[in-house]
C-alpha atoms as a PDB file:
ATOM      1  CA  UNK A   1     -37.110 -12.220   4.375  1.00  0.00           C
ATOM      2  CA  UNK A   2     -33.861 -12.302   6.203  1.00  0.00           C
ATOM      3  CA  UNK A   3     -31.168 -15.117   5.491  1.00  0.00           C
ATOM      4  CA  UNK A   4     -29.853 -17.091   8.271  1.00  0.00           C
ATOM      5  CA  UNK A   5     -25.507 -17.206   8.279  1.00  0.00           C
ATOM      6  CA  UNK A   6     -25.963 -20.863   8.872  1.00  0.00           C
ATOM      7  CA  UNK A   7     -26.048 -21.676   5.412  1.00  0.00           C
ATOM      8  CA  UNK A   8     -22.705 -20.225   4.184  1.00  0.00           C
ATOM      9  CA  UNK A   9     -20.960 -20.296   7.627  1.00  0.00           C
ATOM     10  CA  UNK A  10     -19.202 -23.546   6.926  1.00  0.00           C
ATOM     11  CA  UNK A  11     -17.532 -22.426   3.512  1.00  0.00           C
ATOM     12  CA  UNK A  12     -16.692 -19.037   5.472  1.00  0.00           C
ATOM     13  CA  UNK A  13     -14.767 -21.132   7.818  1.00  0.00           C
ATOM     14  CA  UNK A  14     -13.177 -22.905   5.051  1.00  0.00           C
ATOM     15  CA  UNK A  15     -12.032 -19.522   3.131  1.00  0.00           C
ATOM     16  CA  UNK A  16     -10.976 -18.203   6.680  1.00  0.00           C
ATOM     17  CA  UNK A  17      -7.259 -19.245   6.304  1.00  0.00           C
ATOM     18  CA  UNK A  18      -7.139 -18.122   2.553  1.00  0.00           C
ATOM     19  CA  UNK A  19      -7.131 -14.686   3.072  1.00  0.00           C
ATOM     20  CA  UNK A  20     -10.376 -13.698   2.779  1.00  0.00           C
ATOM     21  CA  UNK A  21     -10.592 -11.103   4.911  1.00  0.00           C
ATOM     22  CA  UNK A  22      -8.659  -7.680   4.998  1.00  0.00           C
ATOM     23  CA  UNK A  23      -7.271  -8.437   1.322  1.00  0.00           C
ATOM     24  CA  UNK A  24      -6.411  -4.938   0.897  1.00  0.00           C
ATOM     25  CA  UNK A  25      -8.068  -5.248  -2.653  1.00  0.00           C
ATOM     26  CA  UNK A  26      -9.090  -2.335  -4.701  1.00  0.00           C
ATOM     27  CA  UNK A  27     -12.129  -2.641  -5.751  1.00  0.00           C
ATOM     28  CA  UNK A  28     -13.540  -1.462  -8.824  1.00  0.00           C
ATOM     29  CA  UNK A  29     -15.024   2.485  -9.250  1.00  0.00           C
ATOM     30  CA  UNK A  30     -18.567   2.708 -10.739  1.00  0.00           C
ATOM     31  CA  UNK A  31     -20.067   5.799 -11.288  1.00  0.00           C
ATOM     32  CA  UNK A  32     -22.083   6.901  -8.476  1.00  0.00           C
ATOM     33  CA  UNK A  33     -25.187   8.677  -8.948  1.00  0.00           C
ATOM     34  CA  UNK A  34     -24.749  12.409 -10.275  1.00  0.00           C
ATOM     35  CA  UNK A  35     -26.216  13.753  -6.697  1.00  0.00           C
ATOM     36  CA  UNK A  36     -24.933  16.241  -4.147  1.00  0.00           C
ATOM     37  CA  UNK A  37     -22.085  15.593  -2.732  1.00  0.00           C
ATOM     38  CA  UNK A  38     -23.448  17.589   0.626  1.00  0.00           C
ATOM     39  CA  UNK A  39     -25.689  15.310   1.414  1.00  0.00           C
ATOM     40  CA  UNK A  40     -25.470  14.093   4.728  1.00  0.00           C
ATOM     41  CA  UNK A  41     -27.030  10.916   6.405  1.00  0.00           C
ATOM     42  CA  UNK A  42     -27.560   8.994   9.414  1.00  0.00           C
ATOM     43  CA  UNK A  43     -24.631   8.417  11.600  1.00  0.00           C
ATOM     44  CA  UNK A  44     -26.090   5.806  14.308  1.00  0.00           C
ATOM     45  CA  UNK A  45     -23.648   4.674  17.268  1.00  0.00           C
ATOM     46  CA  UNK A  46     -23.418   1.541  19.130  1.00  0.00           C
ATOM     47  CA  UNK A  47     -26.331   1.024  22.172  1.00  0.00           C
ATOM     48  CA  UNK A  48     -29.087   1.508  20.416  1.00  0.00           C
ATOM     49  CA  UNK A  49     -32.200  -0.583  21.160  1.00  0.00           C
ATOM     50  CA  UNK A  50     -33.779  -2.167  17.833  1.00  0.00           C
ATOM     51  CA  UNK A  51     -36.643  -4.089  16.189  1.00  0.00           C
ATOM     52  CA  UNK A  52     -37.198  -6.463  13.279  1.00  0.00           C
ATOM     53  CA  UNK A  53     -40.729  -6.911  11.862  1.00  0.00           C
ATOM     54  CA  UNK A  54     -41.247  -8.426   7.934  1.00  0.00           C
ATOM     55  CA  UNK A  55     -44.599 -10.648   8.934  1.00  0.00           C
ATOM     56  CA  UNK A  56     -47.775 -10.495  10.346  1.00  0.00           C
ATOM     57  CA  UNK A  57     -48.552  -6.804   9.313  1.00  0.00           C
ATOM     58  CA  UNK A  58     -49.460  -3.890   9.932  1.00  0.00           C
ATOM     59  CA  UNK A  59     -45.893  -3.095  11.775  1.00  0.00           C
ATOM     60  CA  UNK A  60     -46.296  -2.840  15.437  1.00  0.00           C
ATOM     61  CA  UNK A  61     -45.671   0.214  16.710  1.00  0.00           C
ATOM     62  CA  UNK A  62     -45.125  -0.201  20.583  1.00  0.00           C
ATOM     63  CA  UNK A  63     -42.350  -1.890  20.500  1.00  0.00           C
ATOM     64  CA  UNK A  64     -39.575  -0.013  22.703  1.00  0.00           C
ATOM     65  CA  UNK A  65     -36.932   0.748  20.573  1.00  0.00           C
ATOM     66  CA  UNK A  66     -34.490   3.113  18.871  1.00  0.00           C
ATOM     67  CA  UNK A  67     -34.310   1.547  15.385  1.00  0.00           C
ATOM     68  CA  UNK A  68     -37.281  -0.160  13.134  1.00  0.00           C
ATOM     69  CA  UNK A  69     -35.936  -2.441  10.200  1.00  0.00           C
ATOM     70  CA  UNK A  70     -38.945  -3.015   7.868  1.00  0.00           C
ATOM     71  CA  UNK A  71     -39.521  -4.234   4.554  1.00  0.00           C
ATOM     72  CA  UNK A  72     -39.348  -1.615   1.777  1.00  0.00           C
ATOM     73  CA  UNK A  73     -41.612  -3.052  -0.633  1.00  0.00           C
ATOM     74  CA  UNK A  74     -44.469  -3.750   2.288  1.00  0.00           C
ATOM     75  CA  UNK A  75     -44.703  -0.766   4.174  1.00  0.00           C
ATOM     76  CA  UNK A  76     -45.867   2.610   2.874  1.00  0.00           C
ATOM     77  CA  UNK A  77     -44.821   6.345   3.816  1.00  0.00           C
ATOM     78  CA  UNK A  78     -46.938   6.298   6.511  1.00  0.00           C
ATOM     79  CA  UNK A  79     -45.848   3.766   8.327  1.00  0.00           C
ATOM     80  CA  UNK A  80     -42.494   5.535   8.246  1.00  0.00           C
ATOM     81  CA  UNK A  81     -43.635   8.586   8.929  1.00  0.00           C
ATOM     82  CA  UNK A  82     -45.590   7.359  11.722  1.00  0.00           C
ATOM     83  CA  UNK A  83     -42.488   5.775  13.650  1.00  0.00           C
ATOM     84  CA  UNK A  84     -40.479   9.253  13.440  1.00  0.00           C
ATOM     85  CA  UNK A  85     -43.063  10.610  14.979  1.00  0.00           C
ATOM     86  CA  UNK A  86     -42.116   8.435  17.969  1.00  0.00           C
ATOM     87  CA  UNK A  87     -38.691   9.430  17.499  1.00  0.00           C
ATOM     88  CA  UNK A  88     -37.575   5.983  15.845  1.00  0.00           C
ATOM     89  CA  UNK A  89     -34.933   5.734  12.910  1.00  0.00           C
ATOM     90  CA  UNK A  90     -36.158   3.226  10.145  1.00  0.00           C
ATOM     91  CA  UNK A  91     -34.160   0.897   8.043  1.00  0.00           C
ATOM     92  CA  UNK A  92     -35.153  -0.693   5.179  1.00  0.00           C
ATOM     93  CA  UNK A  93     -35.061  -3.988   3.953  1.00  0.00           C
ATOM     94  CA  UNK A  94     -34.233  -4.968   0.493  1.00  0.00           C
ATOM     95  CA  UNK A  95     -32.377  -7.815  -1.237  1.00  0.00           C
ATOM     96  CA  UNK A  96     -29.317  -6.903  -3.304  1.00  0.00           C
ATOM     97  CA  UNK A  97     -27.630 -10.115  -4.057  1.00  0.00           C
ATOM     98  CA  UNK A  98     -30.548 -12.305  -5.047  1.00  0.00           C
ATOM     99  CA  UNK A  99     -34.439 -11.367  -7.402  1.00  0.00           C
ATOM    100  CA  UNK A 100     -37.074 -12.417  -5.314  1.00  0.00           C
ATOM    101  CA  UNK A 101     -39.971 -13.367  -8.110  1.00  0.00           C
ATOM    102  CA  UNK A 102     -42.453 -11.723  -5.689  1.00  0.00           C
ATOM    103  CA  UNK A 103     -41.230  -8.247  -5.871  1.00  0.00           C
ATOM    104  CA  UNK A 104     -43.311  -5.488  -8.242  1.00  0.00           C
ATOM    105  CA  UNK A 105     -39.997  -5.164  -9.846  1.00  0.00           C
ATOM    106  CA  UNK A 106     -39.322  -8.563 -10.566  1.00  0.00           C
ATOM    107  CA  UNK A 107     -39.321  -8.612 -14.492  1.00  0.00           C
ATOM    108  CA  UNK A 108     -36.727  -5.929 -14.465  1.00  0.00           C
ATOM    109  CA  UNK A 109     -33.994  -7.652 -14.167  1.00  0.00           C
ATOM    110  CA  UNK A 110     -32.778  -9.086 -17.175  1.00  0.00           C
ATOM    111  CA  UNK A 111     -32.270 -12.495 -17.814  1.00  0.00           C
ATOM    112  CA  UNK A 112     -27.918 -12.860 -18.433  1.00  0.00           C
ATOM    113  CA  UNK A 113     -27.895 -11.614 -14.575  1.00  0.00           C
ATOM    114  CA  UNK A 114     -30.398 -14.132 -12.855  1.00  0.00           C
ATOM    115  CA  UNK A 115     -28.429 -17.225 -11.548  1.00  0.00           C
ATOM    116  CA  UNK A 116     -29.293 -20.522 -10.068  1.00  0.00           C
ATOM    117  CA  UNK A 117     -31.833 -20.858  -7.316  1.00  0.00           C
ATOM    118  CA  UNK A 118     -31.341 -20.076  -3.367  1.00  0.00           C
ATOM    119  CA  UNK A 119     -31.789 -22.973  -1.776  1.00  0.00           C
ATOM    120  CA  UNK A 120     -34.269 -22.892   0.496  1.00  0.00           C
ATOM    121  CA  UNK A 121     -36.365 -19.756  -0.629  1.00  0.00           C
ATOM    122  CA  UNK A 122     -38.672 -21.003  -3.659  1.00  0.00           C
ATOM    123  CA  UNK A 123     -38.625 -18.358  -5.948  1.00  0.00           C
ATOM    124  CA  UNK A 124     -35.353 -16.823  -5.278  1.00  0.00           C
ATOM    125  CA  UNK A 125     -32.419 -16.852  -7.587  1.00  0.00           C
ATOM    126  CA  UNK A 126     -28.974 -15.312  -7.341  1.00  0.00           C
ATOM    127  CA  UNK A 127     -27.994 -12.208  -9.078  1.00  0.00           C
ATOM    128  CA  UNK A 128     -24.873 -11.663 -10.816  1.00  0.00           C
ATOM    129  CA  UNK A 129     -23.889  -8.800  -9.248  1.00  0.00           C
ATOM    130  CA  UNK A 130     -20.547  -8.326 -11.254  1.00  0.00           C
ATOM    131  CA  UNK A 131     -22.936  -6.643 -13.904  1.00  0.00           C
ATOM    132  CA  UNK A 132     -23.399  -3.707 -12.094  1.00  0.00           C
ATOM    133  CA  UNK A 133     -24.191  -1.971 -15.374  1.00  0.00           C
ATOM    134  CA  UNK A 134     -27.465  -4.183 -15.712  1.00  0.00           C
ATOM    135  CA  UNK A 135     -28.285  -3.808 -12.068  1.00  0.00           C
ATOM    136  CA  UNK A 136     -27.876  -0.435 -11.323  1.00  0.00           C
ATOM    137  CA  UNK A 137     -31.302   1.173 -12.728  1.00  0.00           C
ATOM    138  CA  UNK A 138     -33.173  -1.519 -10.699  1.00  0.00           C
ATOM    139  CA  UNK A 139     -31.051  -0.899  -7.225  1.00  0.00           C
ATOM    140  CA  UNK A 140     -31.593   2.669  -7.792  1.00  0.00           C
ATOM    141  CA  UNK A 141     -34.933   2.683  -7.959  1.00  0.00           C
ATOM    142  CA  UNK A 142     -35.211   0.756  -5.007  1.00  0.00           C
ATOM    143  CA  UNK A 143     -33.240   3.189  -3.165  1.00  0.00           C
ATOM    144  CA  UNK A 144     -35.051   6.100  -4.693  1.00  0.00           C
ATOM    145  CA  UNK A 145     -38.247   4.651  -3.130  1.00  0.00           C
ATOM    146  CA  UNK A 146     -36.853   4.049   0.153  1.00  0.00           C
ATOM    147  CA  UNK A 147     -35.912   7.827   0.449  1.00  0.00           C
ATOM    148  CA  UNK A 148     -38.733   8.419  -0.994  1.00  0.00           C
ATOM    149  CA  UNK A 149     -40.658   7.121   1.433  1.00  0.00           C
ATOM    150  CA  UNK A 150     -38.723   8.981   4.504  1.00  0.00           C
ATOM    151  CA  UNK A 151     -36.421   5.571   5.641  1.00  0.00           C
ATOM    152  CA  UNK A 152     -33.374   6.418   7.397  1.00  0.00           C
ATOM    153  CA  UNK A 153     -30.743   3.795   6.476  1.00  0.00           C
ATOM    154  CA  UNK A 154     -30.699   0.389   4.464  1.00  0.00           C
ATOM    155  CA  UNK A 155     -30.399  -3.520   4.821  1.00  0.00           C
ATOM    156  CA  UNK A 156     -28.937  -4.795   1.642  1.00  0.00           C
ATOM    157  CA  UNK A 157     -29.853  -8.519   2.508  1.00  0.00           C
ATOM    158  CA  UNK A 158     -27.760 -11.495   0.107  1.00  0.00           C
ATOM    159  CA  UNK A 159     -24.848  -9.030  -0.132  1.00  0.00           C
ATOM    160  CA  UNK A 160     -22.556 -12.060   0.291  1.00  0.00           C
ATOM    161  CA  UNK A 161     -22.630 -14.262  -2.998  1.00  0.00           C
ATOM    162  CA  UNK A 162     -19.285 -15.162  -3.901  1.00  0.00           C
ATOM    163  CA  UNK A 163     -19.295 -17.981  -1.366  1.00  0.00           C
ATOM    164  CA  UNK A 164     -22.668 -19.337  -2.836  1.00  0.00           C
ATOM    165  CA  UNK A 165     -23.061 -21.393  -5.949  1.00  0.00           C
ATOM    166  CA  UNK A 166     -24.829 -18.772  -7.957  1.00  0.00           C
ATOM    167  CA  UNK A 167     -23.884 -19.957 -11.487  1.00  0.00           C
ATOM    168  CA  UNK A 168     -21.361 -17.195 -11.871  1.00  0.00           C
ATOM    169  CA  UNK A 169     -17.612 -16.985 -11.178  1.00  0.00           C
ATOM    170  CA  UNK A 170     -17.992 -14.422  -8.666  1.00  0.00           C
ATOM    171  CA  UNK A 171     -14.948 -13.514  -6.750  1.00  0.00           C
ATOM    172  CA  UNK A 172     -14.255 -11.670  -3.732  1.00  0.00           C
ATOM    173  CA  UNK A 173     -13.394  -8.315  -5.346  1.00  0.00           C
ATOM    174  CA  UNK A 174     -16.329  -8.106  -7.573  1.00  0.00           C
ATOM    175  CA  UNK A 175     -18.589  -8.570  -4.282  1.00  0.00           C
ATOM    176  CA  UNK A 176     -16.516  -5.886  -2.556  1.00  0.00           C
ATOM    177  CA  UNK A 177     -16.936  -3.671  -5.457  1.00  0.00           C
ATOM    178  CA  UNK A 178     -21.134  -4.045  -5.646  1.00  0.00           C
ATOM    179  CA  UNK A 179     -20.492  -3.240  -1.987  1.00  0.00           C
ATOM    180  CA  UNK A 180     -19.193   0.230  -2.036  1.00  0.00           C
ATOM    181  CA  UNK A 181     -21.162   0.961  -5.223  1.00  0.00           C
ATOM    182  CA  UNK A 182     -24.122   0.466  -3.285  1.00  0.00           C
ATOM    183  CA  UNK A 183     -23.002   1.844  -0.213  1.00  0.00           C
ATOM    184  CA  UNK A 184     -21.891   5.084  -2.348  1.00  0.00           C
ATOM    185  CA  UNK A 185     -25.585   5.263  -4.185  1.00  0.00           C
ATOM    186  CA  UNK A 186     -27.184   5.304  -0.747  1.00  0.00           C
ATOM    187  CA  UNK A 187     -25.009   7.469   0.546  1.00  0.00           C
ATOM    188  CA  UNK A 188     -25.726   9.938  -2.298  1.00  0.00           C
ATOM    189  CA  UNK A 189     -29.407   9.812  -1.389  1.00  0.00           C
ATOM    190  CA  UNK A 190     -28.898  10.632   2.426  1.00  0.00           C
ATOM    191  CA  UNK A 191     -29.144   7.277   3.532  1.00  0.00           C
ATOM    192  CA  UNK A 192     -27.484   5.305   6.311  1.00  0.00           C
ATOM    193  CA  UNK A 193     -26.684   1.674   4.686  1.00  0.00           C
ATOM    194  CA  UNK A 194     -25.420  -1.387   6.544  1.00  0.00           C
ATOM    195  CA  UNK A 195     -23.420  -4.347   6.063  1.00  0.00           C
ATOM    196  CA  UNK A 196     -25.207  -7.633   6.375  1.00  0.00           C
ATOM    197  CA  UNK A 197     -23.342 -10.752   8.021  1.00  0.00           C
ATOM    198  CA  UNK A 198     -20.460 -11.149   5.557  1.00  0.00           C
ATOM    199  CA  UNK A 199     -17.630 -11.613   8.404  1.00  0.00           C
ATOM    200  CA  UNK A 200     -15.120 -11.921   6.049  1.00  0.00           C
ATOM    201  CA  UNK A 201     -15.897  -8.434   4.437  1.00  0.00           C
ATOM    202  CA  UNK A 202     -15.922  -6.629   8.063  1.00  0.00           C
ATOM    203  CA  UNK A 203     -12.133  -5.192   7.882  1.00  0.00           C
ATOM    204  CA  UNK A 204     -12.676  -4.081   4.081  1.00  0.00           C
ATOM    205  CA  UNK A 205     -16.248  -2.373   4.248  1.00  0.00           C
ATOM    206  CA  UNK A 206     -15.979  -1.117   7.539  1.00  0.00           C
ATOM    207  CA  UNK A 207     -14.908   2.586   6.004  1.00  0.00           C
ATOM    208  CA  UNK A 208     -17.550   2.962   4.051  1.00  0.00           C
ATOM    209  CA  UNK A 209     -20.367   1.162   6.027  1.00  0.00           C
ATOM    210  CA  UNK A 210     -22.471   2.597   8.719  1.00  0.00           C
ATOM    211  CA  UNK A 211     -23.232  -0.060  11.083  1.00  0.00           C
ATOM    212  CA  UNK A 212     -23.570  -3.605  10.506  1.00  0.00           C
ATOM    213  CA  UNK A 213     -26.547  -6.277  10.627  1.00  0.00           C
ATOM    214  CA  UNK A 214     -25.908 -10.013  11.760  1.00  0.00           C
ATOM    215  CA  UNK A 215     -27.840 -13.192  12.179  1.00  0.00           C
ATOM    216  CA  UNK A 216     -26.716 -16.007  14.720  1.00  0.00           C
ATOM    217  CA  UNK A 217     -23.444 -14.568  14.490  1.00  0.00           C
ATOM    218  CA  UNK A 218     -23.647 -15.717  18.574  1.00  0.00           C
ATOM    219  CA  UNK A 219     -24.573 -19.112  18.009  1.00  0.00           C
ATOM    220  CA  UNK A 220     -22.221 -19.647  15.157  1.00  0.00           C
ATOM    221  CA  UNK A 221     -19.240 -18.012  16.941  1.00  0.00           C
ATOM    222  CA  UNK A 222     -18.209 -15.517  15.083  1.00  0.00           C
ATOM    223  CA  UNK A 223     -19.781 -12.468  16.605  1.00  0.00           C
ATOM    224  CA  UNK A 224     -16.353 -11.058  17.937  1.00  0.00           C
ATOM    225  CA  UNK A 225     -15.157 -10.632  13.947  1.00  0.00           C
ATOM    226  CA  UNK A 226     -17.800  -7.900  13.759  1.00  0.00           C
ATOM    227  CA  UNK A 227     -16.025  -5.991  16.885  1.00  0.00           C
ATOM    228  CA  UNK A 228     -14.121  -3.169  14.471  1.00  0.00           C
ATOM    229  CA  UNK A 229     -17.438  -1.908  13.924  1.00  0.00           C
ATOM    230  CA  UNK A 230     -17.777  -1.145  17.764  1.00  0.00           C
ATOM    231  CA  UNK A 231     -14.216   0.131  17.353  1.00  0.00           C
ATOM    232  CA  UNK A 232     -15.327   2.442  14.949  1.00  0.00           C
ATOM    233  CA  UNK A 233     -18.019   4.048  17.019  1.00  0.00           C
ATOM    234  CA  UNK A 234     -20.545   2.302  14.286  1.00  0.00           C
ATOM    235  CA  UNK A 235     -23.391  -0.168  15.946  1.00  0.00           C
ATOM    236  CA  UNK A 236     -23.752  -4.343  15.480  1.00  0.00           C
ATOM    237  CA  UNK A 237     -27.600  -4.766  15.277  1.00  0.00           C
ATOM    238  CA  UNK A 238     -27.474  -8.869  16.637  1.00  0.00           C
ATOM    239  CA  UNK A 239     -30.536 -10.960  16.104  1.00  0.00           C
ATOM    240  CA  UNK A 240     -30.283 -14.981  17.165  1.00  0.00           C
ATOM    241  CA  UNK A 241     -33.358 -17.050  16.435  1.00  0.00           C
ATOM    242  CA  UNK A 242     -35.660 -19.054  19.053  1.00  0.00           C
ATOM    243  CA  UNK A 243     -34.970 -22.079  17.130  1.00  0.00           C
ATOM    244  CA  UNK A 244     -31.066 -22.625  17.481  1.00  0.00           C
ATOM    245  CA  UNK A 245     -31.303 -23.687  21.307  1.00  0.00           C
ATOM    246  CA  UNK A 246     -28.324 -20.600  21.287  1.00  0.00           C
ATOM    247  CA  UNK A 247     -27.855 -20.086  25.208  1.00  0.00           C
ATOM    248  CA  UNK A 248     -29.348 -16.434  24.760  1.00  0.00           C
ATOM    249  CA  UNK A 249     -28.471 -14.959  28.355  1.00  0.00           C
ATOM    250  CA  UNK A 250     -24.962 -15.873  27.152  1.00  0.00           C
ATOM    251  CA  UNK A 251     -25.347 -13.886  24.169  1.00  0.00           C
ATOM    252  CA  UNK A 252     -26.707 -11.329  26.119  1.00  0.00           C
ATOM    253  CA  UNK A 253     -24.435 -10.792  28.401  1.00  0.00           C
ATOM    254  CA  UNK A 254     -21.381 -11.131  25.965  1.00  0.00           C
ATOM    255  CA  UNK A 255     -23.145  -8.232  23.700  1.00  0.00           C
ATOM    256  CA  UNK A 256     -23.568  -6.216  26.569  1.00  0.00           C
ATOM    257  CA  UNK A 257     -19.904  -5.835  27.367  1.00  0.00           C
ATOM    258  CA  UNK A 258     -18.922  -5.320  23.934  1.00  0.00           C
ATOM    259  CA  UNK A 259     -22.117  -2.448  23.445  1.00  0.00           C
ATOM    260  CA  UNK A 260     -23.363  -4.882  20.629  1.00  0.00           C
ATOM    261  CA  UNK A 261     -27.181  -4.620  20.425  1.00  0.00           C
ATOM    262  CA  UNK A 262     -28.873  -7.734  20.777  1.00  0.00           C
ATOM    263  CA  UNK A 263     -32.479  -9.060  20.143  1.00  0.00           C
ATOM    264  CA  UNK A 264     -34.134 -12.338  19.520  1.00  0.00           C
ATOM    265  CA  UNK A 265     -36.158 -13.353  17.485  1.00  0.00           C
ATOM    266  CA  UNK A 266     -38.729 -16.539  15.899  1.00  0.00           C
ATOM    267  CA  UNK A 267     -38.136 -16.782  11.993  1.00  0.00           C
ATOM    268  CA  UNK A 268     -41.648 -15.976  11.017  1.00  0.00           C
ATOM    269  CA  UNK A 269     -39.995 -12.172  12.406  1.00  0.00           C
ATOM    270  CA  UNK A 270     -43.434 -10.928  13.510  1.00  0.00           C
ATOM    271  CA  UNK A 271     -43.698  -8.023  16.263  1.00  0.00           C
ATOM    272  CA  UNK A 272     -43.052 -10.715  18.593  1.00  0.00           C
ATOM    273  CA  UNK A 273     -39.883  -9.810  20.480  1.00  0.00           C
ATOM    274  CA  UNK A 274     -37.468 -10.975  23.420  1.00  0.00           C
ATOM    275  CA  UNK A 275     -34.877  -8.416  24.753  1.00  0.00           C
ATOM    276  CA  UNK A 276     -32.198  -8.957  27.275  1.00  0.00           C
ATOM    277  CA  UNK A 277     -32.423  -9.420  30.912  1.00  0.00           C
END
C-alpha cells in the first residue's frame, strides 16, 4: 500500500540544513544485470493525466487517464494488457525498502536483512538495503515479473530508509546507491522506474530517474523541491489524501502552473477518484 510522507517529513526537515540534499556523493557501483544495453524504455513527460488503484479489485478500467499505477503482485497480465489496449501506460507497484509478510515472496528474504517493524503497517519490517548482495535475486525477480507481465515503468515504494529507525546504520549514500542499482536493473529490463517522495534525494537521482511519485507533498509543503523533475522534461505524479483537510483547489491550481499532475485520493486508494477543476 502506499506510505504517506507525513511520517518522516519532520526528520526530513530536521536533516534539511545538514546537507542532505545534492551531496554530490558517489555512490557505490553494483553489477547490473548482464542484459542489453539497447534496451530502451518509457520516457513519460510532464501533463500526463494518472490513476492510483491498490483496493477494492478488479482495477477499474474507465477511469480517464494516461497512466495506471497498480499493484504488481495483485494484478495479472491481463489486466495490463487490457489497459494498453486503451492506450494507457502502467506502473507497477512494489516495495523496495521494507518485506511485507503478505507477499508470495516473503520467506525469501533472509533473516540478517529484515529490520525492525514499520510503524503503522502490521506486518511490515524494514529491509537493510545496504546488502544489496542479499537483496538483489529477490528485487530481480520482482522486476522480471513486472516485465513479464507487460508493465511499463515502476514504483519502488519505502525507497527512503535512512531517515527511519530500521535497526541498521543506514546512511545517505548507501540509500542513494540501492537507488541507482535499482533504477539501473529496471532500466536493463525496458522499464520506466520512478522516484518515490524522498525530497532530499530529488537533485541526486534526478539523472537516472524517470519521473517521480509523491504523497501530500502539497499539504506538507514541499512540493516545489520536486520542481527539477519538471525542469528535466520528466513528470511529478501528485496524489494528496481526502483526509488531510489540504485546501485541494490550491493544490490544484499551484500544480497546474508548474505542469505537475495532480490527483486525489481516500487512503483505502480504490477506483474512487477526484481530478482538478
Amino acid at each position: 500500500m502506499l506510505k504517506t510522507i507525513s511520517r518522516t517529513w519532520i526528520l526530513l526537515l530536521l536533516l534539511s540544513g545538514c546537507g542532505v540534499q545534492s551531496t554530490n556523493i558517489s555512490p557505490t557501483v553494483y553489477p547490473s544485470s548482464t542484459l542489453s544495453t539497447n534496451v530502451r524504455w518509457w520516457r513519460p513527460t510532464p501533463g500526463l493525466t494518472w490513476q492510483l488503484q491498490f483496493s477494492a479489485l478488479p482495477v477499474e478500467m474507465g477511469v480517464e487517464a494516461d497512466v495506471y499505477d497498480i499493484d504488481l503482485f495483485e494484478n495479472d497480465a491481463s489486466v495490463v494488457e487490457a489497459l494498453h489496449k486503451q492506450g494507457r501506460k502502467v506502473i507497477c507497484y512494489l516495495s523496495v525498502g521494507s518485506r511485507e509478510d503478505w507477499r508470495p515472496d516473503a520467506g525469501q528474504f533472509p533473516g540478517e536483512v529484515i529490520g525492525k517493524s514499520y510503524i503503522g503497517w502490521p506486518g511490515e519490517r524494514w529491509l537493510d538495503i545496504r546488502r544489496i548482495d542479499l537483496l538483489a535475486p529477490i528485487m530481480r525477480a520482482r522486476l522480471d515479473q513486472c516485465k513479464a507481465k507487460g508493465f511499463d515503468g515502476v514504483e519502488p515504494d519505502n525507497i527512503e530508509v535512512f531517515t527511519q529507525d530500521s535497526g541498521f546504520p543506514i546512511t545517505y549514500a548507501d540509500q542513494l546507491a540501492y537507488a541507482q542499482w535499482l533504477a539501473a536493473e529496471a532500466h536493463a529490463r525496458g522499464l520506466a522506474i520512478g522516484l518515490k517522495n524522498a525530497p532530499g534525494m530529488v537533485a541526486d537521482s534526478l539523472m537516472f530517474f524517470d519521473f517521480a511519485i509523491i504523497e501530500s507533498a502539497f499539504f506538507y509543503e514541499w512540493i516545489e523541491e520536486t520542481l527539477p523533475f519538471i525542469e528535466a522534461g520528466k513528470p511529478v505524479f501528485a496524489v494528496e489524501y481526502t483526509d488531510t483537510g489540504v485546501d485541494f483547489q490550491a493544490a490544484c491550481d499551484w500544480s497546474r502552473e508548474n505542469q505537475i499532475s495532480m490527483i486525489q485520493k481516500d487512503r483505502m486508494l480504490t477506483s474512487a477518484l477526484i481530478v482538478c477543476p
